[in-house]
C-alpha atoms as a PDB file:
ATOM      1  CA  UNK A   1       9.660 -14.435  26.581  1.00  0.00           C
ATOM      2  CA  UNK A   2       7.424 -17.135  28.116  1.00  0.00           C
ATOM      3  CA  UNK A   3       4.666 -15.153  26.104  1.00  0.00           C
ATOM      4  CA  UNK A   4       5.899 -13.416  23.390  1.00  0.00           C
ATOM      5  CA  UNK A   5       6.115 -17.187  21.896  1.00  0.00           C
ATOM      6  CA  UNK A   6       2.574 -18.381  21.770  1.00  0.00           C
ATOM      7  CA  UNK A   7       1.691 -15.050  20.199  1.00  0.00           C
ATOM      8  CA  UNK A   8       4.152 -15.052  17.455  1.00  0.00           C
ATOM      9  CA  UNK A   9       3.646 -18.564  16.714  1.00  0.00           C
ATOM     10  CA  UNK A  10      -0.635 -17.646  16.227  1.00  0.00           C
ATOM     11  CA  UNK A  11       0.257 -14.918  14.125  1.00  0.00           C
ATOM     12  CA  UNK A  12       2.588 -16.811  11.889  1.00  0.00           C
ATOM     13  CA  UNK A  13      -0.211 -19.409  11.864  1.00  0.00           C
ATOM     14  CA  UNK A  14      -2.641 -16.792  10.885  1.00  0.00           C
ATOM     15  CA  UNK A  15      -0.128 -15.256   8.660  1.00  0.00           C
ATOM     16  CA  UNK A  16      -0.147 -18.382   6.802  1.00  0.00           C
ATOM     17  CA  UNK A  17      -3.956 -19.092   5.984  1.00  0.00           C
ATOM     18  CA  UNK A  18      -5.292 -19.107   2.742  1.00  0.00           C
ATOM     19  CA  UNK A  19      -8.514 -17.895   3.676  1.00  0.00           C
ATOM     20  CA  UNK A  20      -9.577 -14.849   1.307  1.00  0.00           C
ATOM     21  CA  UNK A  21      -9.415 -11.719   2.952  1.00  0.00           C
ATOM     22  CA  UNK A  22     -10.322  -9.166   0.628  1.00  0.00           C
ATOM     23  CA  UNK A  23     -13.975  -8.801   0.314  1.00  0.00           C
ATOM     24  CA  UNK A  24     -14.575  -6.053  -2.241  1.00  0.00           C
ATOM     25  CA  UNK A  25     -11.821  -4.096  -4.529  1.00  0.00           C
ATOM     26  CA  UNK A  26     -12.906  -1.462  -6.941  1.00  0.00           C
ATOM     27  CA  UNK A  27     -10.404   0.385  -9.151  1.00  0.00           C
ATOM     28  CA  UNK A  28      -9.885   3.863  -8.906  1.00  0.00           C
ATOM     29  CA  UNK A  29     -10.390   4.688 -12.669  1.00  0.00           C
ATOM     30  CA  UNK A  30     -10.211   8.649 -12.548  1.00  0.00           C
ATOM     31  CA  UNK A  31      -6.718   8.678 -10.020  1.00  0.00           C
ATOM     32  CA  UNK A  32      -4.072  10.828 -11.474  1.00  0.00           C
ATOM     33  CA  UNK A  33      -0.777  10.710 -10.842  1.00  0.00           C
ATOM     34  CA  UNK A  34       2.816  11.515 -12.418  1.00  0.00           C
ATOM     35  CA  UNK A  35       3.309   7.601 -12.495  1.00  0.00           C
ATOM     36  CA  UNK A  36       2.136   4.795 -13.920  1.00  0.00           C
ATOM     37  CA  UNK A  37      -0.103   3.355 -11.221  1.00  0.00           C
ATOM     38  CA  UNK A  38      -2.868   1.425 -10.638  1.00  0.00           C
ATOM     39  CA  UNK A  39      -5.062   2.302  -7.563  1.00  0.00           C
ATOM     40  CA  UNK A  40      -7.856   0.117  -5.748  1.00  0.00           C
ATOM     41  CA  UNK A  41     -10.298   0.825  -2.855  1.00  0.00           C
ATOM     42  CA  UNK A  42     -10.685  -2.536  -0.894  1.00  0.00           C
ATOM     43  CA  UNK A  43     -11.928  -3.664   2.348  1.00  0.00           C
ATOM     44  CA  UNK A  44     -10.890  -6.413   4.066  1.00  0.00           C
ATOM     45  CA  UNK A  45     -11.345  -8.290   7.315  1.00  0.00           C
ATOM     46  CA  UNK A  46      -9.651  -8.364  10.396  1.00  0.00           C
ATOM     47  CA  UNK A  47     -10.829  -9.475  13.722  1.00  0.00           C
ATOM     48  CA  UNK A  48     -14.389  -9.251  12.458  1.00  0.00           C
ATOM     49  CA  UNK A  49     -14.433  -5.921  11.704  1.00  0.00           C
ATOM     50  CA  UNK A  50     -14.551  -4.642   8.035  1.00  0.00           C
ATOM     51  CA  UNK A  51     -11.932  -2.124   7.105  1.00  0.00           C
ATOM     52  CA  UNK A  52     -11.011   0.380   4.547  1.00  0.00           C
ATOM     53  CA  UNK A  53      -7.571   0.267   2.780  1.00  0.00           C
ATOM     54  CA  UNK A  54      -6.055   1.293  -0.843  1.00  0.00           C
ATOM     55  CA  UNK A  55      -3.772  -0.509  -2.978  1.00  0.00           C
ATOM     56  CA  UNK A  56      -1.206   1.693  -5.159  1.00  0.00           C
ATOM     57  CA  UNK A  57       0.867  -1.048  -7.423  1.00  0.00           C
ATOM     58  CA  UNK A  58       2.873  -0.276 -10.649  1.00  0.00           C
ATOM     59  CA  UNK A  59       0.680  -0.315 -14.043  1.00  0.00           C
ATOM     60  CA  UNK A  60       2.688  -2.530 -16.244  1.00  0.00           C
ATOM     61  CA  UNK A  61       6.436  -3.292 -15.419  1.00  0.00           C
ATOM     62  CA  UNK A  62       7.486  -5.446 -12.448  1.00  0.00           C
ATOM     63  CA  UNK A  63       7.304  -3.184  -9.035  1.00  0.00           C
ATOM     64  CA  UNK A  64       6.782  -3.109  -5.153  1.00  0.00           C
ATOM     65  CA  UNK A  65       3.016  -2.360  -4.091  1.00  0.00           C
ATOM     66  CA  UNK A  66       2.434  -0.262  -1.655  1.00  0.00           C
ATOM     67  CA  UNK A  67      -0.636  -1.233   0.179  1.00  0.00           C
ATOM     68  CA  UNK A  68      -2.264   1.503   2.672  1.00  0.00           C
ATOM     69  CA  UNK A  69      -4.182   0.114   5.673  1.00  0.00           C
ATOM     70  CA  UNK A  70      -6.435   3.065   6.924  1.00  0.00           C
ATOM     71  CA  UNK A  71      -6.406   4.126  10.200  1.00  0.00           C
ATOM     72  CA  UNK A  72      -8.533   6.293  12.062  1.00  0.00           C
ATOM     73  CA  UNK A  73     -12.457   6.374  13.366  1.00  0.00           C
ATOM     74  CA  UNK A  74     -14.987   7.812  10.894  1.00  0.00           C
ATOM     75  CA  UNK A  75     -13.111  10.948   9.622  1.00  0.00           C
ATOM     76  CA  UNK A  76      -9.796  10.944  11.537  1.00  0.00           C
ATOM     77  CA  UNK A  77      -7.666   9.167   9.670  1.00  0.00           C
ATOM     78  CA  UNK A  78      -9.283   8.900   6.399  1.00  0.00           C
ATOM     79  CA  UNK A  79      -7.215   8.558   3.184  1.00  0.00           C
ATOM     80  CA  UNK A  80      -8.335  11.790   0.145  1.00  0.00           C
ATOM     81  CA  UNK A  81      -7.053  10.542  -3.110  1.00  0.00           C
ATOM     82  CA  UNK A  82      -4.561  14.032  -3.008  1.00  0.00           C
ATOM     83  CA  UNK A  83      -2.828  11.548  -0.478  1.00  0.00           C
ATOM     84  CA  UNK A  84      -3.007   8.848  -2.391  1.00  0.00           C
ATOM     85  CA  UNK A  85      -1.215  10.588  -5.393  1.00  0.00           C
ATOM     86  CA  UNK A  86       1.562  11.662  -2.735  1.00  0.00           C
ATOM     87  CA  UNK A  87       1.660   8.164  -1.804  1.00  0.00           C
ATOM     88  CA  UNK A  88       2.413   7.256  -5.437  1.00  0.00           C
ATOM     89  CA  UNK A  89       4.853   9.384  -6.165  1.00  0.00           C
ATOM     90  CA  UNK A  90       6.868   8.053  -2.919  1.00  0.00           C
ATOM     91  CA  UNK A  91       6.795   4.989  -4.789  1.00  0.00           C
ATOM     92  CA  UNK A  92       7.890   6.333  -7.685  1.00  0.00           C
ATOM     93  CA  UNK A  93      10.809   8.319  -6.076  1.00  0.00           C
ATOM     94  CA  UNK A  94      11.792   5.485  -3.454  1.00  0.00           C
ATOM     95  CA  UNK A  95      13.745   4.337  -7.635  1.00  0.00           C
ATOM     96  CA  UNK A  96      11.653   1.540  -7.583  1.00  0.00           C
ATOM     97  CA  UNK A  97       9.293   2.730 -10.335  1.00  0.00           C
ATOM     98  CA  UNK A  98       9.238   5.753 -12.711  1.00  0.00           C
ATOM     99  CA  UNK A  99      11.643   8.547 -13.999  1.00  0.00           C
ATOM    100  CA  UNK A 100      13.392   8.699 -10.291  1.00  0.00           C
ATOM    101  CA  UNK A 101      16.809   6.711  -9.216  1.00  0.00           C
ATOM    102  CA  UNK A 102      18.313   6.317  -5.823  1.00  0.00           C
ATOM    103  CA  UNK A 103      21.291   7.963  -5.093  1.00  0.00           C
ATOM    104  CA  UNK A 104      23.874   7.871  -1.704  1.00  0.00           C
ATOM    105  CA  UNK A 105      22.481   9.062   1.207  1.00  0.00           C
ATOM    106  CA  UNK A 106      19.202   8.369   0.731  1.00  0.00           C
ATOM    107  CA  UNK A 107      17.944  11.489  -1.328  1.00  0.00           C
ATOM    108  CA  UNK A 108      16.538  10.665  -4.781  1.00  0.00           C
ATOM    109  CA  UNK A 109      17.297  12.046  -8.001  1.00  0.00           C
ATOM    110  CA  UNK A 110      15.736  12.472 -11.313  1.00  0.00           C
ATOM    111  CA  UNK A 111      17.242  11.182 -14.471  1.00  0.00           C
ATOM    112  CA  UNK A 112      17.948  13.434 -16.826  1.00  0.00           C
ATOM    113  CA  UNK A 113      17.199  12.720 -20.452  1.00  0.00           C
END
């Protein structure tokens, strides 16, 4: 417990700086998907170290973003843009954007029109 403080307290400190931490983003103008999505290829900084990471956020109406922090060394790990589109259609199914609704249980369901 004794250290589990100090820790959380520097990462809400860090959590809380306005210091710019994207240093490039470049839209994805050719990604296809069954949604209406924006996606962006940026890199950011952490710990010194410039990484790799994707932004997937709804094209026009208010929506989560889903924001994809690549893991990995070199090739393990890295993000195709197939996965991206699966990653934007689990946006559009979670209900929260698109044709798709929640329903109980936790399965999704299309609206039929």
């Amino acid at each position: 417990m004794k250290i589990t403080l100090p820790v959380l307290a520097v990462l809400l400190i860090s959590a809380c700086s306005n210091e710019e931490v994207i240093r490039d983003k470049q839209e994805i103008p050719d990604f296809s998907s069954d949604y209406d999505v924006n996606v962006w290829e940026i890199t950011y900084e952490s710990d010194g170290y410039m990484i790799d990471g994707y932004i997937i956020s709804a094209d026009e109406e208010p929506a989560p973003t889903l924001i994809i922090n690549r893991g990995g060394n070199r090739n393990f790990g890295e993000v195709t843009h197939d996965e991206l589109a699966f990653f934007s259609q689990l946006l559009g199914r979670s209900g929260l954007h698109g044709d798709c609704q929640p329903v109980p249980g936790g399965r999704q369901q299309r609206r039929r029109g």
